[in-house]
N, C-alpha and C. Protein backbone atom coordinates (compact mmCIF):
# COMPACT_ATOMS: atom_id res chain seq x y z
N UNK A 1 -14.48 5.37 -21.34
CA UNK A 1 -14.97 4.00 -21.20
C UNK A 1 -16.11 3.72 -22.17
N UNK A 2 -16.18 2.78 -22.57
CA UNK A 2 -17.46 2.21 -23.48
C UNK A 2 -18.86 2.60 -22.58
N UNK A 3 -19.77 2.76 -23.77
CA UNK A 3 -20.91 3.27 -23.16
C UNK A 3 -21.72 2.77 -21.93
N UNK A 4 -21.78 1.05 -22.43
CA UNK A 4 -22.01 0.52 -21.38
C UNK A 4 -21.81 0.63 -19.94
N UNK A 5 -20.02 0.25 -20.13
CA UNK A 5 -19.34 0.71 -18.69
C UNK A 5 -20.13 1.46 -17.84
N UNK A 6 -19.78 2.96 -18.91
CA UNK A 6 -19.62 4.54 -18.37
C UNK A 6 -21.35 4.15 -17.28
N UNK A 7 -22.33 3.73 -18.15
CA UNK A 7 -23.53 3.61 -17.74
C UNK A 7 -23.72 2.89 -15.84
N UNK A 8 -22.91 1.49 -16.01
CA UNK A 8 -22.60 0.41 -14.92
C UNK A 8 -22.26 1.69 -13.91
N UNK A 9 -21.30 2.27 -14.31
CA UNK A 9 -20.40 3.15 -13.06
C UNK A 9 -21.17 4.46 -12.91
N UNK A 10 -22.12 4.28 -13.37
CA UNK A 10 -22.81 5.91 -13.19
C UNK A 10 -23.99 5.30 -12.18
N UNK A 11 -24.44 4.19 -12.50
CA UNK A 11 -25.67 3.51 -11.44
C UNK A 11 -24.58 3.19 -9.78
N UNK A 12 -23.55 2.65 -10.88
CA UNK A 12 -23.23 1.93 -9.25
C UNK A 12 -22.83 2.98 -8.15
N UNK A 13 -22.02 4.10 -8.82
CA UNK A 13 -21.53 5.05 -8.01
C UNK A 13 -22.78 6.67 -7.95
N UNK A 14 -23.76 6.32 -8.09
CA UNK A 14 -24.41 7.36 -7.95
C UNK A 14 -24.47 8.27 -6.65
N UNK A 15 -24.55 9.18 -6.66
CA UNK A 15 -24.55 10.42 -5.33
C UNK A 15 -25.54 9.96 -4.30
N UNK A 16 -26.81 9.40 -5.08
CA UNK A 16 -27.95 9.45 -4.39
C UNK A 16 -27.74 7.73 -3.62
N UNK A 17 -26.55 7.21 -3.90
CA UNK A 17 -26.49 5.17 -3.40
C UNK A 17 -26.44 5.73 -2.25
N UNK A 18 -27.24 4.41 -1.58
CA UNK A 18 -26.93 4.12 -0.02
C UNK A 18 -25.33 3.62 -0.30
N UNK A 19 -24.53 3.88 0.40
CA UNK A 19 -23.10 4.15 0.29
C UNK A 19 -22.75 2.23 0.61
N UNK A 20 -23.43 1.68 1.49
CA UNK A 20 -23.84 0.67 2.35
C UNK A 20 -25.07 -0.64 0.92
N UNK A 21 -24.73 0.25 0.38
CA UNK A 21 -24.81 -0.86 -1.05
C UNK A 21 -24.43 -2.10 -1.19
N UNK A 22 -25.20 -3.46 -0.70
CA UNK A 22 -24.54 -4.83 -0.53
C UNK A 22 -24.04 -4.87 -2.69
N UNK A 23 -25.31 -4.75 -3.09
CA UNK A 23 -24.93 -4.99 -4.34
C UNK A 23 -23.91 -3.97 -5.54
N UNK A 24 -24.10 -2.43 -4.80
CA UNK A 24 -23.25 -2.11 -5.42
C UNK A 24 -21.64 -2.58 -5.12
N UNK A 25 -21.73 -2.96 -3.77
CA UNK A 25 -19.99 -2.72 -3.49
C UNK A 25 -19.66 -4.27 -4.08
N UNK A 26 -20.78 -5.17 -4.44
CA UNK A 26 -20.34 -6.38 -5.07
C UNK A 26 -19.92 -6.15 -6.52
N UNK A 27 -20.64 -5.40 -6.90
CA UNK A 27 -19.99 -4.84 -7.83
C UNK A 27 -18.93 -4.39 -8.50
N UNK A 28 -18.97 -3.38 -7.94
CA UNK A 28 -17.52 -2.75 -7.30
C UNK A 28 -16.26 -3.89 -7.64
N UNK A 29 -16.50 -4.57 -6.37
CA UNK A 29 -15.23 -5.81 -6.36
C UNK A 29 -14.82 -6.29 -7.25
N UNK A 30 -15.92 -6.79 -8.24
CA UNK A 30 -15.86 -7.56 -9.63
C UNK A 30 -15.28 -6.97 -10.60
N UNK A 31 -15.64 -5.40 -10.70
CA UNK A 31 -15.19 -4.88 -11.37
C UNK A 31 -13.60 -4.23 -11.25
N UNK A 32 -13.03 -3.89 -9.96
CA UNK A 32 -11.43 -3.69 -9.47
C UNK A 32 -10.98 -5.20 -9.86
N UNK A 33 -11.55 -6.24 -9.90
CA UNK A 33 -11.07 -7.30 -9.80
C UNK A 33 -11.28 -7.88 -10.78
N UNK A 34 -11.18 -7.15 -11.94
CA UNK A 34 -11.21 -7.58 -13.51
C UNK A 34 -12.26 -8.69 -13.84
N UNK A 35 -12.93 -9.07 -12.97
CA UNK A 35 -14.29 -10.55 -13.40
C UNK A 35 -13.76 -11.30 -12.37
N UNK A 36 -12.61 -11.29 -11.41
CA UNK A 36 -12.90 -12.16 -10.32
C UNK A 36 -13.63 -12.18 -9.08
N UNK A 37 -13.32 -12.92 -8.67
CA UNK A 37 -14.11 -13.04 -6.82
C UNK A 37 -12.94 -12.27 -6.25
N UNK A 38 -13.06 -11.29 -5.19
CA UNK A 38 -12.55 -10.59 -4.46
C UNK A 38 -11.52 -11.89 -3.90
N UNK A 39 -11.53 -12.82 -3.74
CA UNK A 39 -10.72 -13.54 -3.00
C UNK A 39 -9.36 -14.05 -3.83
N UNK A 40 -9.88 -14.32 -4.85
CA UNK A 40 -8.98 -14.26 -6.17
C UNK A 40 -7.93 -13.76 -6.69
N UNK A 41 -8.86 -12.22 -6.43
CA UNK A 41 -8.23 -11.21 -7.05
C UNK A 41 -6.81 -11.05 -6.34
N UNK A 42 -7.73 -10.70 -5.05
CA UNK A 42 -6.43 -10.48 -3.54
C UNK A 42 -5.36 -11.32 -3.68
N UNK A 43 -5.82 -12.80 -3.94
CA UNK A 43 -4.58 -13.83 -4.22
C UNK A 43 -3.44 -13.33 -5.26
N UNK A 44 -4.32 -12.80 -6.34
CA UNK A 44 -3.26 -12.68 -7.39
C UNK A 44 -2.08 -11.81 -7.31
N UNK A 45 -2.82 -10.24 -6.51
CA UNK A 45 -2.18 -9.05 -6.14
C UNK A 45 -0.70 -9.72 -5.16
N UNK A 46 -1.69 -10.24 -4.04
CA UNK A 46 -0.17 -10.90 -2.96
C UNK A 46 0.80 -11.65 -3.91
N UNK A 47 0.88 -12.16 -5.30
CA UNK A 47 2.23 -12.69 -5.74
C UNK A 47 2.78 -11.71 -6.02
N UNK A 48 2.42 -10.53 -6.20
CA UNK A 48 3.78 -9.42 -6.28
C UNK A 48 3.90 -8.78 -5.74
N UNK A 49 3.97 -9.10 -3.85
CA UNK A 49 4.21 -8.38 -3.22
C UNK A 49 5.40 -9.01 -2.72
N UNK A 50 6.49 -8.28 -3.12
CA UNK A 50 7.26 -8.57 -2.20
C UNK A 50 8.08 -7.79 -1.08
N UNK A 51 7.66 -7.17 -0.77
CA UNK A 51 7.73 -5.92 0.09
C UNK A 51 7.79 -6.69 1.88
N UNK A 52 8.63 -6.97 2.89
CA UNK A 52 9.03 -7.73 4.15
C UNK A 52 8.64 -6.60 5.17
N UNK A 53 7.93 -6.30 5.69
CA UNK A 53 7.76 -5.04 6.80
C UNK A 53 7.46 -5.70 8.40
N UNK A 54 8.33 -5.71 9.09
CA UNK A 54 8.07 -5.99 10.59
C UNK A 54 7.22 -5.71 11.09
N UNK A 55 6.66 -4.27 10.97
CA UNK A 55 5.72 -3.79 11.71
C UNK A 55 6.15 -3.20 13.09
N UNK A 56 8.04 -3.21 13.49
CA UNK A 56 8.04 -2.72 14.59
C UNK A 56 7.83 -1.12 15.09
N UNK A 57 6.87 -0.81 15.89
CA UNK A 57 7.22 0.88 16.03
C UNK A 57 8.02 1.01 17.02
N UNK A 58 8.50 2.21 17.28
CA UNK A 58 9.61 2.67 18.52
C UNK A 58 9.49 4.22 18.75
N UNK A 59 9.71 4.31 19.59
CA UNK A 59 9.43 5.90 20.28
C UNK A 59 10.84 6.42 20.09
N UNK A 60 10.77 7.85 20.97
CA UNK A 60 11.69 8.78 19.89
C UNK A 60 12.90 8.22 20.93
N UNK A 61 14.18 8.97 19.76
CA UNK A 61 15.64 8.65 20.14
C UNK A 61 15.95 7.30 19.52
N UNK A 62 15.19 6.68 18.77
CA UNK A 62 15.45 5.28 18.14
C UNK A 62 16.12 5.81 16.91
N UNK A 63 17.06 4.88 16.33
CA UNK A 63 17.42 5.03 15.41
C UNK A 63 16.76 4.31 14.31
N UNK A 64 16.85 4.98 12.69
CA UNK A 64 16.18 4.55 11.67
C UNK A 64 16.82 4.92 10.57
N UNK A 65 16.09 4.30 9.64
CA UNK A 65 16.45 4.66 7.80
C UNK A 65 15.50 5.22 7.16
N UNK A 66 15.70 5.49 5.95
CA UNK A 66 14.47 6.42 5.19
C UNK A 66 15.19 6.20 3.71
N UNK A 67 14.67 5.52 2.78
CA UNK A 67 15.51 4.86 1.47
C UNK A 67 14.64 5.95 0.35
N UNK A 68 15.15 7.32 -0.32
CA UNK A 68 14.93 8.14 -0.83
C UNK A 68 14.30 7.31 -2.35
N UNK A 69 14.99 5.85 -2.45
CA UNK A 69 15.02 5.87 -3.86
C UNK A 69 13.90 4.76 -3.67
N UNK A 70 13.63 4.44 -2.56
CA UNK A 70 12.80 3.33 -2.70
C UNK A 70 10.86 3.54 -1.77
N UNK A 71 11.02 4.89 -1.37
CA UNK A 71 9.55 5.50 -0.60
C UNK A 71 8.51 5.92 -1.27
N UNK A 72 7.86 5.36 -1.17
CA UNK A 72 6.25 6.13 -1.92
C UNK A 72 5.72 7.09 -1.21
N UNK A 73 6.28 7.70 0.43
CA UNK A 73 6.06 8.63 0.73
C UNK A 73 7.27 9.81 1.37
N UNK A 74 7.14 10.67 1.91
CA UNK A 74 8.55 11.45 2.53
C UNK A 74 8.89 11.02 3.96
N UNK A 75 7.77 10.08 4.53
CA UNK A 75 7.69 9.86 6.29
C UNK A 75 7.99 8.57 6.05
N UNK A 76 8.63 7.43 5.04
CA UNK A 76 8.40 6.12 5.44
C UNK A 76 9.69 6.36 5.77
N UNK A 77 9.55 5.16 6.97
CA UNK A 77 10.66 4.54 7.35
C UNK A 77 11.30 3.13 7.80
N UNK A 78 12.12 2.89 8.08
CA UNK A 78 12.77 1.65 8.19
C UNK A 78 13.42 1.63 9.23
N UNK A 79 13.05 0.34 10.06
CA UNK A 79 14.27 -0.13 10.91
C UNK A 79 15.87 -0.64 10.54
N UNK A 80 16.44 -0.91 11.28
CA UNK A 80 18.03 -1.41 10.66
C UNK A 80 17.90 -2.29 10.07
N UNK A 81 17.32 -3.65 11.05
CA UNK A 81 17.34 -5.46 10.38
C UNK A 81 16.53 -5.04 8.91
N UNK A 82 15.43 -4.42 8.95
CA UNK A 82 14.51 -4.07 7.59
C UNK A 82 15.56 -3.69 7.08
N UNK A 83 16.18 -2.28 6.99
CA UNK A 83 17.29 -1.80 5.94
C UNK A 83 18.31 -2.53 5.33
N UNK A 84 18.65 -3.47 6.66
CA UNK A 84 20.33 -3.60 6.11
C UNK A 84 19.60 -5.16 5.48
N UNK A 85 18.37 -5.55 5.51
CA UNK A 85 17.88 -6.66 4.69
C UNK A 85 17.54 -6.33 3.21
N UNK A 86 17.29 -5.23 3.21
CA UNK A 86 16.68 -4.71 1.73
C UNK A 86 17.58 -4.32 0.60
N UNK A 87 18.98 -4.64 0.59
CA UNK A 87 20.14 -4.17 -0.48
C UNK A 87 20.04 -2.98 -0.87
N UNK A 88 19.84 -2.22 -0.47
CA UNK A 88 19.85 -0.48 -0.39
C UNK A 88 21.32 0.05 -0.56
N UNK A 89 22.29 -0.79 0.11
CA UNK A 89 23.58 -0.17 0.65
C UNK A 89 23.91 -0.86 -0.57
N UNK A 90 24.42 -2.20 -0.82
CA UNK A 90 24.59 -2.83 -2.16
C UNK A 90 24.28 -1.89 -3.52
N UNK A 91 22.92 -2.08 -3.34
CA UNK A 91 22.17 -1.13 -5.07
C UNK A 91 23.03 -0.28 -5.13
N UNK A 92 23.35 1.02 -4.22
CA UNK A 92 23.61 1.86 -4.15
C UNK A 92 22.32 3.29 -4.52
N UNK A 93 21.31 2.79 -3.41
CA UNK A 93 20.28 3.87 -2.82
C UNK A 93 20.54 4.64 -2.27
N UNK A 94 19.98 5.92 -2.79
CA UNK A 94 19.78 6.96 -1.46
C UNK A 94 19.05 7.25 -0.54
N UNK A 95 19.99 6.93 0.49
CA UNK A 95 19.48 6.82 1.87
C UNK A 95 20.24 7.61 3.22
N UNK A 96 19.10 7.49 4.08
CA UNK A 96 19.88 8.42 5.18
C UNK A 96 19.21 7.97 6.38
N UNK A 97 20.73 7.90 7.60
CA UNK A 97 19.81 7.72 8.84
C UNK A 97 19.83 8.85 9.69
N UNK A 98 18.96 8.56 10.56
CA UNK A 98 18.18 9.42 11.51
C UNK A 98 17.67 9.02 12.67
N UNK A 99 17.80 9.78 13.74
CA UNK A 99 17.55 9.78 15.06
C UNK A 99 15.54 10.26 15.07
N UNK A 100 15.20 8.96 15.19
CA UNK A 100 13.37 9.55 15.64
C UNK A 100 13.39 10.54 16.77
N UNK A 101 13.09 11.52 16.30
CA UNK A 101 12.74 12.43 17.40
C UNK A 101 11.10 12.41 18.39
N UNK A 102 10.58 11.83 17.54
CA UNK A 102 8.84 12.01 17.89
C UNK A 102 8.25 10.19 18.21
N UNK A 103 9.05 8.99 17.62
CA UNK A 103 8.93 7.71 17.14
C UNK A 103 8.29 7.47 15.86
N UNK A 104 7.97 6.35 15.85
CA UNK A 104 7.41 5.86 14.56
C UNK A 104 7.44 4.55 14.12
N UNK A 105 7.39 3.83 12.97
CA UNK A 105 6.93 2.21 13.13
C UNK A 105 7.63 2.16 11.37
N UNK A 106 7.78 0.89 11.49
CA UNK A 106 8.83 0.79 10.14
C UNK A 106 7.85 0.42 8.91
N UNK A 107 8.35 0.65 8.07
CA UNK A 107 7.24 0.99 6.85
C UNK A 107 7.93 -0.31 5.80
């Protein structure tokens, strides 16, 4: 990073900050948020989200999906209406279902 920067991020993130930094974490924001207002920023991020998640969880013996080609982790998962909404089967993703043994909540 330019010297400057390197300098900004060495004050703001120092070992010794009260962590609880009103002005550093304003900082902070401005700076994740390329020169905007945190409110802004957030706005801009939500136009490319297009990602639909219910939020339903279910305990075990429920049935689910798990889309190999489409997880950012090895535990996400999906309900049916979520799956069979997401063109997975169409694309031709790899995917697999599964019986929750333990439950879990759709990702």
């Amino acid at each position: 990073p330019p010297v400057h920067l390197q300098a900004l991020l060495d004050h703001l993130l120092s070992p010794g900050r009260d962590i609880a930094d009103e002005e550093a974490i304003d900082w902070c924001k401005w700076l994740v948020g390329g020169g905007r207002k945190p409110e802004d920023f957030t706005s801009k991020v939500q136009e490319y989200n297009n990602i639909k998640m219910c939020g339903l969880v279910w305990t075990a013996n429920f049935v689910a999906y798990r889309c190999s080609t489409c997880r950012i982790s090895q535990c996400m998962s999906l309900c049916r209406d979520c799956f069979l909404s997401g063109n997975h089967i169409a694309e031709g993703h790899d995917y697999n279902m599964f019986r929750s043994l333990a439950g879990g909540a759709c990702d």
